[in-house]
Structures are given as C-alpha cells and as structure tokens.
Protein backbone atom coordinates (compact mmCIF):
# COMPACT_ATOMS: atom_id res chain seq x y z
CA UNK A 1 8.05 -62.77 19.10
CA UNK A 2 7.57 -59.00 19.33
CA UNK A 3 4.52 -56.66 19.05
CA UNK A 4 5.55 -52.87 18.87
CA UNK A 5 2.50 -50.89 20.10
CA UNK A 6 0.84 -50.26 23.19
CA UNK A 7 -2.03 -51.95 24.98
CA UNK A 8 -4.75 -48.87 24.94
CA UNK A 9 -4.58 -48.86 21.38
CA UNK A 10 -7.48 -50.63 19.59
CA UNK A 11 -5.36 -52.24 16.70
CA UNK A 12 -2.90 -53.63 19.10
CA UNK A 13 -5.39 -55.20 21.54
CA UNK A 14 -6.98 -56.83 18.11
CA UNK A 15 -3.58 -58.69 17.92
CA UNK A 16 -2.81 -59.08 21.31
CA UNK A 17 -6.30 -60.72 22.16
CA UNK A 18 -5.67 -63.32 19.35
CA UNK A 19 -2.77 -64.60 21.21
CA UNK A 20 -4.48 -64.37 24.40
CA UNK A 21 -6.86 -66.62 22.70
CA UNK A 22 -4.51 -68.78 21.56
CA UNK A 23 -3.02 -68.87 24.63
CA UNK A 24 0.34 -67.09 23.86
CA UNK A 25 2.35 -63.88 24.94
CA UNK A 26 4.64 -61.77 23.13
CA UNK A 27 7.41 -59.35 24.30
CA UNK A 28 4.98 -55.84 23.90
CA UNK A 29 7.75 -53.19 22.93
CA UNK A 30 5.58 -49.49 23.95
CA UNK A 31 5.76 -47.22 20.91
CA UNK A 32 5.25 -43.80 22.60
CA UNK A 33 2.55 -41.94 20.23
CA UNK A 34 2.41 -39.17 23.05
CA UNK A 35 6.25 -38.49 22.47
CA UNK A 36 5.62 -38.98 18.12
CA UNK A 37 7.64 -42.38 18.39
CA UNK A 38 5.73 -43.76 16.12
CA UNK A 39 6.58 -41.03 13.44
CA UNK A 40 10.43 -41.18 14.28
CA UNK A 41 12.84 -43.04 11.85
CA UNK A 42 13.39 -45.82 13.35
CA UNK A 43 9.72 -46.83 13.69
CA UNK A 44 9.22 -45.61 10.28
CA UNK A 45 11.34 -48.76 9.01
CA UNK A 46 9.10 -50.98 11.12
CA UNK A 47 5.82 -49.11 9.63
CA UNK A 48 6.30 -46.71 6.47
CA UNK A 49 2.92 -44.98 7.59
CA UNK A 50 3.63 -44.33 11.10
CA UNK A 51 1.33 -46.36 13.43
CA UNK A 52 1.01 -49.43 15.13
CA UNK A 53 1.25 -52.48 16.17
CA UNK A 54 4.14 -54.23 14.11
CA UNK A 55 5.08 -57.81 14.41
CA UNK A 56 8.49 -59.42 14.83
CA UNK A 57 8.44 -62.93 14.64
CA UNK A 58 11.78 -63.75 14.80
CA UNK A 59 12.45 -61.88 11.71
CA UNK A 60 9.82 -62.01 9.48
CA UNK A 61 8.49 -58.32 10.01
CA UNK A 62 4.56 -57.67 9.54
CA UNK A 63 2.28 -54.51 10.23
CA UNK A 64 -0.76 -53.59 10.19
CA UNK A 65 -3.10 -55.43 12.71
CA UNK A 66 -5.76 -57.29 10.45
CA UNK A 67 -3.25 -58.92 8.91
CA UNK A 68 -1.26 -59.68 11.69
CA UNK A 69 -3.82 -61.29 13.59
CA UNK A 70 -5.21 -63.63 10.57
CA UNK A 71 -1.24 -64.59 10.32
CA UNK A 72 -1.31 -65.36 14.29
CA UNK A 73 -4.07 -67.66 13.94
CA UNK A 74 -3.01 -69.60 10.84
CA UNK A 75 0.76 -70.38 12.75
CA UNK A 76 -0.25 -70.67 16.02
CA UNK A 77 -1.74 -74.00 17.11
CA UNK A 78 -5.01 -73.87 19.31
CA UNK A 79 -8.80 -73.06 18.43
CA UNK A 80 -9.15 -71.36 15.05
CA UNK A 81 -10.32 -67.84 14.68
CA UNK A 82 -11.87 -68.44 11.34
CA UNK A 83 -14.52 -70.93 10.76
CA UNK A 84 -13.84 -73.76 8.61
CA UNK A 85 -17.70 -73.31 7.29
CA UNK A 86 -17.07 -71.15 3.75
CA UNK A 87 -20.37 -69.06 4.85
CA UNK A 88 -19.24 -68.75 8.21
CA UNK A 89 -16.44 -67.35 6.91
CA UNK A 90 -17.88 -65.17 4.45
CA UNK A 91 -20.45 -63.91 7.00
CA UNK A 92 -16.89 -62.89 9.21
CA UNK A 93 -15.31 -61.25 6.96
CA UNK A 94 -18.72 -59.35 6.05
CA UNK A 95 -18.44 -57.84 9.79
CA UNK A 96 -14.72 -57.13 9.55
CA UNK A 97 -15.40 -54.90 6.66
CA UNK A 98 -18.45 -53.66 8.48
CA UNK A 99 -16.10 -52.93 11.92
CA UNK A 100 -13.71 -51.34 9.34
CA UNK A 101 -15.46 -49.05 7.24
CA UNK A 102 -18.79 -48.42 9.05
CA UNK A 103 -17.59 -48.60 13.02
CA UNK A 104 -14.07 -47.73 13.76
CA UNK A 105 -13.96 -44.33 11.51
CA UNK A 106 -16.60 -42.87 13.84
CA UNK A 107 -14.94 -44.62 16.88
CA UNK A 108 -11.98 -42.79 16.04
CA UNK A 109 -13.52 -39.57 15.52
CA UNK A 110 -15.53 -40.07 18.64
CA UNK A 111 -11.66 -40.83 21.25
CA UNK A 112 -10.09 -37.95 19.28
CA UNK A 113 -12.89 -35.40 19.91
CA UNK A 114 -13.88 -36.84 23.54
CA UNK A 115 -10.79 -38.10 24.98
CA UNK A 116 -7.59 -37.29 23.35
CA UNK A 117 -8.49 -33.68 22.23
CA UNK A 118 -9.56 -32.81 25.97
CA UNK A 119 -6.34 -33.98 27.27
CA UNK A 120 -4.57 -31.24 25.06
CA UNK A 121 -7.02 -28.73 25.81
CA UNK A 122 -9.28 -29.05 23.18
CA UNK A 123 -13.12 -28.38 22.92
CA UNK A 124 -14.71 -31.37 21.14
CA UNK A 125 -16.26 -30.12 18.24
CA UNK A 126 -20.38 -30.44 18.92
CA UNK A 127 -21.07 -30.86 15.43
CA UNK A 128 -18.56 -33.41 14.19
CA UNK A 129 -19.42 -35.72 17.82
CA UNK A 130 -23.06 -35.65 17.00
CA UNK A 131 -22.58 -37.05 13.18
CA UNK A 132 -20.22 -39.51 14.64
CA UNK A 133 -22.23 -40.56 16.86
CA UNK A 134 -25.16 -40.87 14.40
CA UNK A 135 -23.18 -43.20 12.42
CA UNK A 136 -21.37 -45.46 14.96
CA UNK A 137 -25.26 -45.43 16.30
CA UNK A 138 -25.81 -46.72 12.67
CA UNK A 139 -23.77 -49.54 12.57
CA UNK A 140 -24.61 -51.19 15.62
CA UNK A 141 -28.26 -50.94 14.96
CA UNK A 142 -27.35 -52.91 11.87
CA UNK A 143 -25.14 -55.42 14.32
CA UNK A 144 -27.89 -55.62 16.57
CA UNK A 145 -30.68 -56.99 14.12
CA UNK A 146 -27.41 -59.63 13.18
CA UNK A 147 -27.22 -60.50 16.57
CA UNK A 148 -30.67 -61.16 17.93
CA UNK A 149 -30.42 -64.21 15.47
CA UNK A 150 -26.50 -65.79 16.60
CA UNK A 151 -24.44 -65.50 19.56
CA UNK A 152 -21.39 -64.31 17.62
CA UNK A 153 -20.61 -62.10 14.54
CA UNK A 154 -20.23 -65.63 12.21
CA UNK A 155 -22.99 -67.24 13.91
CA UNK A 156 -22.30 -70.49 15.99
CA UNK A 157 -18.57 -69.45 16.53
CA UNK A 158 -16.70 -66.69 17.53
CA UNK A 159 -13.88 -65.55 15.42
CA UNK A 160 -11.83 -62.92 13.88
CA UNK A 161 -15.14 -60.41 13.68
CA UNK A 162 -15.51 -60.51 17.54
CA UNK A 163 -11.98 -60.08 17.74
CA UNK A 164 -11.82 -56.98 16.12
CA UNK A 165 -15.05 -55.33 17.31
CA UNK A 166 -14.52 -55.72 20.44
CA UNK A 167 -11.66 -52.92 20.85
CA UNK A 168 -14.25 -50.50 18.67
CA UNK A 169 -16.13 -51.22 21.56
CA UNK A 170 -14.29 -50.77 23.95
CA UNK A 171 -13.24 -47.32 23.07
CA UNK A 172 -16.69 -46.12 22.24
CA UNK A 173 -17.11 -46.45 26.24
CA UNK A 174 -13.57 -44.59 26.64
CA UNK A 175 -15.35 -42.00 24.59
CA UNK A 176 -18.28 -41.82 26.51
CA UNK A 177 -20.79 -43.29 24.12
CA UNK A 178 -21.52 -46.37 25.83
CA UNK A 179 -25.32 -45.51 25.57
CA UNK A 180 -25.06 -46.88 22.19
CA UNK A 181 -24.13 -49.65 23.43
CA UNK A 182 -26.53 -50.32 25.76
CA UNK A 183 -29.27 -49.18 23.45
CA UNK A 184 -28.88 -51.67 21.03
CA UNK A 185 -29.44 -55.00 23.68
CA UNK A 186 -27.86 -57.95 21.34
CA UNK A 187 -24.90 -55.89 20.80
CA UNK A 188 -24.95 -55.43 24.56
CA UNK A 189 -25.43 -58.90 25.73
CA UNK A 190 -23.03 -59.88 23.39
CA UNK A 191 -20.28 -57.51 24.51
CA UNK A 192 -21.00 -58.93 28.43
CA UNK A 193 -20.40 -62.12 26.57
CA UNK A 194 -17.45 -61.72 25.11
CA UNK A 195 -16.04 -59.58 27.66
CA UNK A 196 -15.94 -62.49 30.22
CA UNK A 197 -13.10 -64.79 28.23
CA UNK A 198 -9.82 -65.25 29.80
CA UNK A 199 -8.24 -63.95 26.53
CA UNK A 200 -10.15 -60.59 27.25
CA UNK A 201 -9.73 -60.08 30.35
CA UNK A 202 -5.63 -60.85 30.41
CA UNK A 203 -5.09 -58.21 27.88
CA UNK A 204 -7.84 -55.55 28.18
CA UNK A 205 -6.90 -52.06 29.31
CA UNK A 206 -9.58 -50.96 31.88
CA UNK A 207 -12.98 -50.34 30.90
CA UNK A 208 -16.46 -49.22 31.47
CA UNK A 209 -19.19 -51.75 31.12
C-alpha cells in the first residue's frame, strides 16, 4: 500500500492518521508541491486535478483524501471510524461537511497568506487574513457550543469528524491563529484530547499547542 503526498499536508495526515489509528503504515511516496510535482504528468495520471494524497492499494488507485480514508476504515480491521449509531453517524458527517465548507477554506487562506506566501516573499494581504480569520473564528464558535455537550464531534465516539479536523487545526496554529483556538475552550480541551493518541502523535508533523 502506497500514499503519494507528504506528511505537512492536511489532506494527507487525514489519511495517514486513519491508519495510524488502525494501527497500519503505508509506503509515503513525497510528491514535491515546492518543485510543481504534483502538476507534472505523471502525477496528473495518479490525480487529474493536481493535488494530493493518492492511494495505491495494490492496484486499485483512489484520490482524494475523504474518500480515501472512509475506504481505509471499511477494509482495514480494528476500531471503526464511523459509528454504528445512524445519528451518530449523521451527526459525523454533519461536522465533516462543517470542517469542509465552513473551516478548511479559511484555513487555507489563512497558511497561504501567513506561511507559504512569506516564504516566497510575499506580504500577507491584511484584509483577506482578517475575513479569514473572522470566519474560521466562526466555525469553531459553532464547534465549541457542540462540544461543551460531547467529548467528540459524534458524541460518545470519536470518528471520521475528529479525524479530519484535527489537521484544520493543526495548521491554523502553523498559521499563527492558534488564539482561536484557545478562545473557544471545548474546542481547546478537545484538541489536547485528541492530540495525545498514539495515532496522532506517530504521524503528526510538529506543532504548536
């Protein structure tokens, strides 16, 4: 089994942390995005749009990282990542769309304009950090009020949702907007909660907490 990507990128540790959790590696084949691998032909047969990760399992060829990970945790034996309760469930995916459409666009905005820009020699953009920030600000405020009432993102359990917020996360602290984290003090004590599994901390890139 193969994962083309690299370990700072959010989508990849989504899909490496489910096999942490499930207690299995994978070969992890770097796709340099610095160098525009991911934009060169052969990648572009892995991934018609360009970015990672990808999945080889011994053959069978799958990308994008949402789906990758629910197909990781329906083969792979070990603790489920989605409940078996149908409103557990439904309350998961509920946060995955949240994490999708509501969290990572701002999170993304947030690395390019803080972190990635920088590194090129580029100003961040005052204007376009401060709505970002507003509405990554947004959707952990609505996380938080989720969270003061259950320990994890489907309540009882954790699953898929923590899975994939917890890169988001991550990178909101590489973008130096971990105040929002620690402003919102569910969200925060479940991050320190989540943060301390094996599965996490084998596959991680460094972090601030």
């Amino acid at each position: 089994m193969k994962i083309y990507g690299l370990p700072t990128s959010s989508c990849t540790l989504k899909v490496l942390m489910v096999l942490g959790e499930k207690g299995r590696e994978a070969e992890l084949v770097p796709v340099d995005l610095g160098k525009g691998a991911h934009k060169e032909a052969a990648h572009l047969k892995l991934h018609p749009f360009g970015v990672i990760p990808v999945l080889d399992d011994d053959g069978f060829m799958l990308y994008e990282s949402r789906a990758i990970a629910r197909y990781l945790d329906q083969k792979l034996p070990g603790t489920a990542l989605v409940p078996a309760d149908v409103k557990a469930t439904a309350r998961m995916e509920q946060w995955i769309s949240v994490e999708q459409s509501y969290l990572t666009p701002p999170m993304l905005t947030l690395v390019h304009q803080r972190f990635l820009g920088p590194m090129h020699g580029k100003s961040p953009d005052e204007a376009v950090v401060a709505r970002a920030l507003e509405d990554a600000d947004k959707a952990l405020r609505v996380a938080d009020q989720a969270l003061a009432a259950q320990e994890y993102f489907a309540g009882g359990t954790f699953s898929l949702a923590d899975v994939f917020w917890m890169p988001c996360i991550q990178h909101l602290y590489l973008a130096q907007a971990g105040d929002l984290v620690a402003n919102n003090r569910h969200v925060a004590t479940w991050w320190k909660n989540v943060t301390s599994r094996k599965a996490w901390l084998q596959v991680s890139a460094p972090r601030n907490n």
